[in-house]
N, C-alpha and C. Protein backbone atom coordinates (compact mmCIF):
# COMPACT_ATOMS: atom_id res chain seq x y z
N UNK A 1 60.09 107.88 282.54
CA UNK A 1 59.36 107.03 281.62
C UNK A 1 58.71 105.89 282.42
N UNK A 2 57.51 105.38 282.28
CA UNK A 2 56.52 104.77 282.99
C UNK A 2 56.95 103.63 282.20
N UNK A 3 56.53 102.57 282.78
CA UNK A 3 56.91 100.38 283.10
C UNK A 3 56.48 100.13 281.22
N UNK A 4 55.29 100.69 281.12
CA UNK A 4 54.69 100.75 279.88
C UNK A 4 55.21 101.19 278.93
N UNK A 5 55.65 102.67 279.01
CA UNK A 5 56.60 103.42 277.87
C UNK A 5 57.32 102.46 277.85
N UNK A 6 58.53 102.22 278.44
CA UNK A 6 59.48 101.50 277.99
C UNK A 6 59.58 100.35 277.17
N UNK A 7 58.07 99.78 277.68
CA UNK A 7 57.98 98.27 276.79
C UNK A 7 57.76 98.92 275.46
N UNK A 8 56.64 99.80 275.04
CA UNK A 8 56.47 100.34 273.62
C UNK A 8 58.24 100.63 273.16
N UNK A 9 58.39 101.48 273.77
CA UNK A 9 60.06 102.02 273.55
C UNK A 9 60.80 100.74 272.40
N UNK A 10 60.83 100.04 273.01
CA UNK A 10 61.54 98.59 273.24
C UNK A 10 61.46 97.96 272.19
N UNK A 11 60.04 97.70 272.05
CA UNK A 11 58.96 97.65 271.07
C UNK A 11 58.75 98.35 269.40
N UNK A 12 59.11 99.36 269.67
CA UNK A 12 59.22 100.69 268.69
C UNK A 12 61.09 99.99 268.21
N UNK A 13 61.60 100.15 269.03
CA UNK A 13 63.28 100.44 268.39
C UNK A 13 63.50 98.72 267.76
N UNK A 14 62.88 97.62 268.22
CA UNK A 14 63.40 96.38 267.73
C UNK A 14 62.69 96.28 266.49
N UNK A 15 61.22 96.36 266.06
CA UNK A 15 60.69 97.13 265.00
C UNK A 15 61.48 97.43 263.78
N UNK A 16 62.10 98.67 264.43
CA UNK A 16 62.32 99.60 263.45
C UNK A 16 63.95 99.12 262.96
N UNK A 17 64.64 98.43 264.01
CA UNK A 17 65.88 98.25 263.65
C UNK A 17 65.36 97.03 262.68
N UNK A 18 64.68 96.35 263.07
CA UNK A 18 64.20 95.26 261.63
C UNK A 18 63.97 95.91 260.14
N UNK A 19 63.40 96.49 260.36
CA UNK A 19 62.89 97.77 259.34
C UNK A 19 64.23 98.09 258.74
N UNK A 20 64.92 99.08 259.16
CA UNK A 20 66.45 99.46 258.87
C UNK A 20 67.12 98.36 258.21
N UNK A 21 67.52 97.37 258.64
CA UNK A 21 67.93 96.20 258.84
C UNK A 21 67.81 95.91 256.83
N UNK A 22 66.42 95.57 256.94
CA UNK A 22 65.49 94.91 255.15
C UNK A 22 65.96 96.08 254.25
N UNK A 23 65.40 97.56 254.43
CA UNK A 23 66.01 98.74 254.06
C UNK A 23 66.98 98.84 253.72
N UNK A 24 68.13 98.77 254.54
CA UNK A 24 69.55 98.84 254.02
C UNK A 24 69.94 97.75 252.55
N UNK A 25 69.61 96.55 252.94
CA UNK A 25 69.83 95.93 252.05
C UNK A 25 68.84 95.71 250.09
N UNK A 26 67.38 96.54 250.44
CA UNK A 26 66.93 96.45 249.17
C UNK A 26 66.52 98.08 249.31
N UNK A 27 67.17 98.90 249.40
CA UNK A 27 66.52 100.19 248.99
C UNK A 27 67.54 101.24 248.67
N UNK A 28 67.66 101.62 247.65
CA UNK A 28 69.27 102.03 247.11
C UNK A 28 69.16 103.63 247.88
N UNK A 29 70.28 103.92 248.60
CA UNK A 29 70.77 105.44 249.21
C UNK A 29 69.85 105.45 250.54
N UNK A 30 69.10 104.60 250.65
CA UNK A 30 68.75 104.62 252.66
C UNK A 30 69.74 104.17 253.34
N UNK A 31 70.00 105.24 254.33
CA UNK A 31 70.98 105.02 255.46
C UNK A 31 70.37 104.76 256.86
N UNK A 32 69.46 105.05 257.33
CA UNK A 32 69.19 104.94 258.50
C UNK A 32 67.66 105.59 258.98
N UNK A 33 66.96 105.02 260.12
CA UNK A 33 65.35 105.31 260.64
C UNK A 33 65.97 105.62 262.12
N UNK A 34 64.49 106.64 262.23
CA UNK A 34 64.89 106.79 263.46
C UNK A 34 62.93 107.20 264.00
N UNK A 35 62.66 107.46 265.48
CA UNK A 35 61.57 107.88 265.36
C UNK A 35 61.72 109.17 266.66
N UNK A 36 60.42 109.48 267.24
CA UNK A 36 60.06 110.74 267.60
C UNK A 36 59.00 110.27 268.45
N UNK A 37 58.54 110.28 269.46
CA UNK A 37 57.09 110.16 270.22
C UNK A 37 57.20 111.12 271.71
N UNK A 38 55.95 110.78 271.92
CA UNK A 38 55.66 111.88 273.69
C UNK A 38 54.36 110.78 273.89
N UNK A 39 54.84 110.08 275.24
CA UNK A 39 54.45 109.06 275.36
C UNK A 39 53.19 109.32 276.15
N UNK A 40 52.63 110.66 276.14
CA UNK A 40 51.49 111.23 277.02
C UNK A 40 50.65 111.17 275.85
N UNK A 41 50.95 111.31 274.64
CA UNK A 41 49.95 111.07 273.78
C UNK A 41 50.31 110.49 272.39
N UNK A 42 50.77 108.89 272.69
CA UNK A 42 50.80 107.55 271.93
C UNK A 42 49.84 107.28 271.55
N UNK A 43 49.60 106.74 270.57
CA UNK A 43 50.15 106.76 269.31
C UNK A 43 49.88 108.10 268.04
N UNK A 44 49.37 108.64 268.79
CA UNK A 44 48.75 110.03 268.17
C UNK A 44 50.34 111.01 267.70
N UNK A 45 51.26 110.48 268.63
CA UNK A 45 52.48 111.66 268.46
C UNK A 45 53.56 110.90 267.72
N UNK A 46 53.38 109.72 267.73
CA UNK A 46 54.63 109.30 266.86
C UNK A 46 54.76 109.57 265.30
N UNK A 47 56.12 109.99 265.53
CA UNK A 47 56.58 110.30 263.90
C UNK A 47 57.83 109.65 263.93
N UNK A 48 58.07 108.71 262.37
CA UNK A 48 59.01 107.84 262.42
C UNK A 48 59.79 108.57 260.74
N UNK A 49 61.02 109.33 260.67
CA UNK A 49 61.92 109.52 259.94
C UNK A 49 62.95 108.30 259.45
N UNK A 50 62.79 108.68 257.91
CA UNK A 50 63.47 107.38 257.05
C UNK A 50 64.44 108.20 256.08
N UNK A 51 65.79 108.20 256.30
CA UNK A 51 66.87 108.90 256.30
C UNK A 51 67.57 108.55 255.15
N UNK A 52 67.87 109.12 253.59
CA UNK A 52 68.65 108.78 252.73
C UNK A 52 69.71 109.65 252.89
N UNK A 53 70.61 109.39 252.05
CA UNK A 53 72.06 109.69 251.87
C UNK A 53 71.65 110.90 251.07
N UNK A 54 71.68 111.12 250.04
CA UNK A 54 71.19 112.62 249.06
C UNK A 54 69.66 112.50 248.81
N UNK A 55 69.90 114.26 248.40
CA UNK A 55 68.52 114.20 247.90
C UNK A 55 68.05 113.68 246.44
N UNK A 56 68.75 113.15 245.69
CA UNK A 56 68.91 112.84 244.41
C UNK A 56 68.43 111.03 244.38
N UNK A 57 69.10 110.47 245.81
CA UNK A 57 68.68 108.81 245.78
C UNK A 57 67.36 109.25 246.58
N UNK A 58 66.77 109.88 247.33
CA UNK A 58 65.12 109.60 247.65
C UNK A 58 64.51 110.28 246.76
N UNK A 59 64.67 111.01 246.26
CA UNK A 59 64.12 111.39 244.52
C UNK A 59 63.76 110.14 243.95
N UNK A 60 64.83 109.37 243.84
CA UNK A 60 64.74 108.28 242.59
C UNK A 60 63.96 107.34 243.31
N UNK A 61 63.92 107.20 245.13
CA UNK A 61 63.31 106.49 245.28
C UNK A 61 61.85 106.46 245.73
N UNK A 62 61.47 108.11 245.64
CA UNK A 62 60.42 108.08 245.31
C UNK A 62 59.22 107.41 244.37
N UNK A 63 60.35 107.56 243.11
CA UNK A 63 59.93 107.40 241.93
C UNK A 63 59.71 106.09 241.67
N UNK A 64 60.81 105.26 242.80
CA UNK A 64 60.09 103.60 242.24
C UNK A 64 59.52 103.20 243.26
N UNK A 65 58.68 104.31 243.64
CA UNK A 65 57.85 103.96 245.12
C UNK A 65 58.45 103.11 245.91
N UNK A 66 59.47 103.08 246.53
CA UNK A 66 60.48 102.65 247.49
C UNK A 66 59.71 103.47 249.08
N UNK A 67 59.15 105.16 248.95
CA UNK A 67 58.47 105.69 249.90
C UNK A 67 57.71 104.52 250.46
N UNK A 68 56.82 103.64 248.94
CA UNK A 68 55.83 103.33 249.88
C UNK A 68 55.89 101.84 250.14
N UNK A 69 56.85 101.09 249.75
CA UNK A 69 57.91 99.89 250.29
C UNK A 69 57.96 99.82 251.75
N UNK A 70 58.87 101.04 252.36
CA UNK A 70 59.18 102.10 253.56
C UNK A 70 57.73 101.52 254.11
N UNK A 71 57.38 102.40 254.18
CA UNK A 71 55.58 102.36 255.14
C UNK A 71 55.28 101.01 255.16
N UNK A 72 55.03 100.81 254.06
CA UNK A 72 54.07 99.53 254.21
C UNK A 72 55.10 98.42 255.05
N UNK A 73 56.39 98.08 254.80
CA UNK A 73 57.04 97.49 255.77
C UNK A 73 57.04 98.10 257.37
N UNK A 74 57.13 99.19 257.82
CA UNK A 74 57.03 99.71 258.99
C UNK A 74 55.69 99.31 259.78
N UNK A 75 54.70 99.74 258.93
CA UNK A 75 53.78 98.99 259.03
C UNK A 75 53.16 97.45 259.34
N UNK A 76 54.10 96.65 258.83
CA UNK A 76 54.02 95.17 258.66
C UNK A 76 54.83 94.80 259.99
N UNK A 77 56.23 95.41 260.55
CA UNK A 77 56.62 95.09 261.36
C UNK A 77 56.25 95.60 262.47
N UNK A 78 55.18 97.16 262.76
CA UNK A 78 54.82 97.62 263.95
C UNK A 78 53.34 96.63 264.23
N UNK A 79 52.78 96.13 263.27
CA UNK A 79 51.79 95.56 263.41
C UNK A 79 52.17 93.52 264.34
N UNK A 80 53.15 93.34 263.80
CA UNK A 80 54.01 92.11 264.73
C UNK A 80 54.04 92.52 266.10
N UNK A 81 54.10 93.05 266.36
CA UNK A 81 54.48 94.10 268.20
C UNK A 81 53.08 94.07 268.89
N UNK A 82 51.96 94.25 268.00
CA UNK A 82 50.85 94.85 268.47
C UNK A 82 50.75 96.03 268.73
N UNK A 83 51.36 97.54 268.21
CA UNK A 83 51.89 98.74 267.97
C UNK A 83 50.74 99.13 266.52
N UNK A 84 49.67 99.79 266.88
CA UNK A 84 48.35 100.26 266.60
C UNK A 84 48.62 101.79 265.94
N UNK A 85 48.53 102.00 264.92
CA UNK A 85 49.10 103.99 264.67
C UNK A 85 48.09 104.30 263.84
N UNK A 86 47.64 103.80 263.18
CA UNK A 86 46.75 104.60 262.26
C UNK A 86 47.28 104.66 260.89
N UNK A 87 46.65 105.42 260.15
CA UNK A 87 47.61 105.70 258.83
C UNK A 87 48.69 106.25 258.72
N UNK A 88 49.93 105.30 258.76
CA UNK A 88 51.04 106.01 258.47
C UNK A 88 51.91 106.56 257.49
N UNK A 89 50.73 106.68 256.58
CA UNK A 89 51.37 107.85 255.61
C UNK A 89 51.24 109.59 256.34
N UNK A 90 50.92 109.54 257.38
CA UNK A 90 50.99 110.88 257.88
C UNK A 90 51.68 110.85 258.84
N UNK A 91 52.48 109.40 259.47
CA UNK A 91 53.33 109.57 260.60
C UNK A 91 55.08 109.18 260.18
N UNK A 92 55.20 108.55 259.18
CA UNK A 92 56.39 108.49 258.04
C UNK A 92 56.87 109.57 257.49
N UNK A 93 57.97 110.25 257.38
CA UNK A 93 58.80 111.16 256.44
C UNK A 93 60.00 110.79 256.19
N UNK A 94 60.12 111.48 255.28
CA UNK A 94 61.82 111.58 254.38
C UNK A 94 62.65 112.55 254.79
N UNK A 95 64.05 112.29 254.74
CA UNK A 95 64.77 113.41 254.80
C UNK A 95 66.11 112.69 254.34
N UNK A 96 66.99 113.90 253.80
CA UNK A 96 68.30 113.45 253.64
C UNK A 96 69.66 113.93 254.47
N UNK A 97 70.45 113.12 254.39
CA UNK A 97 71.81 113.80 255.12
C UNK A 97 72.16 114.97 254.86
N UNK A 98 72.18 115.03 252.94
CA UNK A 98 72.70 116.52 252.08
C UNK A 98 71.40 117.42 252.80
N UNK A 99 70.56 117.52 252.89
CA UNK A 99 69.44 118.60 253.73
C UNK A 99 70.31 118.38 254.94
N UNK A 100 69.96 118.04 256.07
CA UNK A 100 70.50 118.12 256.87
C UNK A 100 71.75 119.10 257.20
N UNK A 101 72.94 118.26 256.03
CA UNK A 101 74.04 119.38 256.29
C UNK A 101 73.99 120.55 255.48
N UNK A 102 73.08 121.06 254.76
CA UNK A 102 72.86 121.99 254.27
C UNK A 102 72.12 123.03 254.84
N UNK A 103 71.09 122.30 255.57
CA UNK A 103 69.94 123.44 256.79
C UNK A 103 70.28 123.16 258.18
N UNK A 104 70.82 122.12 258.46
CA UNK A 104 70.86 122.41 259.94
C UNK A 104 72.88 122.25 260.27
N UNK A 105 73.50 121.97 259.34
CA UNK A 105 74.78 122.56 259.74
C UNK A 105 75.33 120.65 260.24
N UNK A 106 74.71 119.88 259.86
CA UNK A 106 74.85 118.60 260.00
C UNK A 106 73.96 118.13 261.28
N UNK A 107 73.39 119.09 261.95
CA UNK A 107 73.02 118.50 263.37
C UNK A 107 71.29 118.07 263.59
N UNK A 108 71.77 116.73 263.58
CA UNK A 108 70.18 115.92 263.62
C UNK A 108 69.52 116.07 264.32
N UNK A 109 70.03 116.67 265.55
CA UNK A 109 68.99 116.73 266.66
C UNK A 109 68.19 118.39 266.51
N UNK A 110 69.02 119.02 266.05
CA UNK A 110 67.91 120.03 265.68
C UNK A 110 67.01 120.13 264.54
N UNK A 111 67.59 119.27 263.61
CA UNK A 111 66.55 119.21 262.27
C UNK A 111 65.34 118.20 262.41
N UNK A 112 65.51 117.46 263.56
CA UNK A 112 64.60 116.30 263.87
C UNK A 112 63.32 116.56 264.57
N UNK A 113 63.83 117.92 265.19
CA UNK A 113 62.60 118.67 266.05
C UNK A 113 61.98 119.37 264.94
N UNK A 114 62.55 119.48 263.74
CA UNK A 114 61.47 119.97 262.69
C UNK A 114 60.23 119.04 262.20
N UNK A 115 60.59 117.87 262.14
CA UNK A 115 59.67 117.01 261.81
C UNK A 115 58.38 116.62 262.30
């Protein structure tokens, strides 16, 4: 990883743990963010996963547009960094734990390469 990646890196995870951080406390059944990039082609490759507990609480929190709470805060805090992406309603997704242990057998690191 090049002098640069790392600062984005850095950049990306303090972000997002802010993010997590607000999340946990006003968004009912989010457990945890995580993201995804290939730093040969930033910002074009990043994808940032926003992780509920069942599929029944991101259902509901679909419904009180909590999805787009999610973004638009990710947004608000990648934009503090100077972290440039574009529209991230196409670089944001959902997923739940119950998926997870239902399709990939609990294991995040292979269900994450689905994303």
């Amino acid at each position: 990883m090049r002098k640069s990646d790392k600062k984005i890196e850095n950049s990306l995870r303090e972000s997002l743990t802010h993010v997590c951080e607000l999340a946990l406390e006003h968004v009912e059944g989010f457990e945890w963010i995580t993201h995804l990039v290939n730093y040969d082609k930033f910002p074009q490759s990043l994808r940032i996963v926003c992780v509920f507990n069942t599929d029944a609480e991101l259902a509901a929190a679909i419904t009180n547009k909590q999805d787009e709470y999610l973004i638009g805060l990710i947004g608000q805090e990648l934009a503090k960094v100077a972290i440039k992406v574009g529209d991230l309603t196409n670089k944001v997704s959902f997923d739940t734990e119950e998926k997870c242990s239902s399709q990939a057998e609990g294991k995040w690191e292979l269900r994450l390469k689905r994303h």
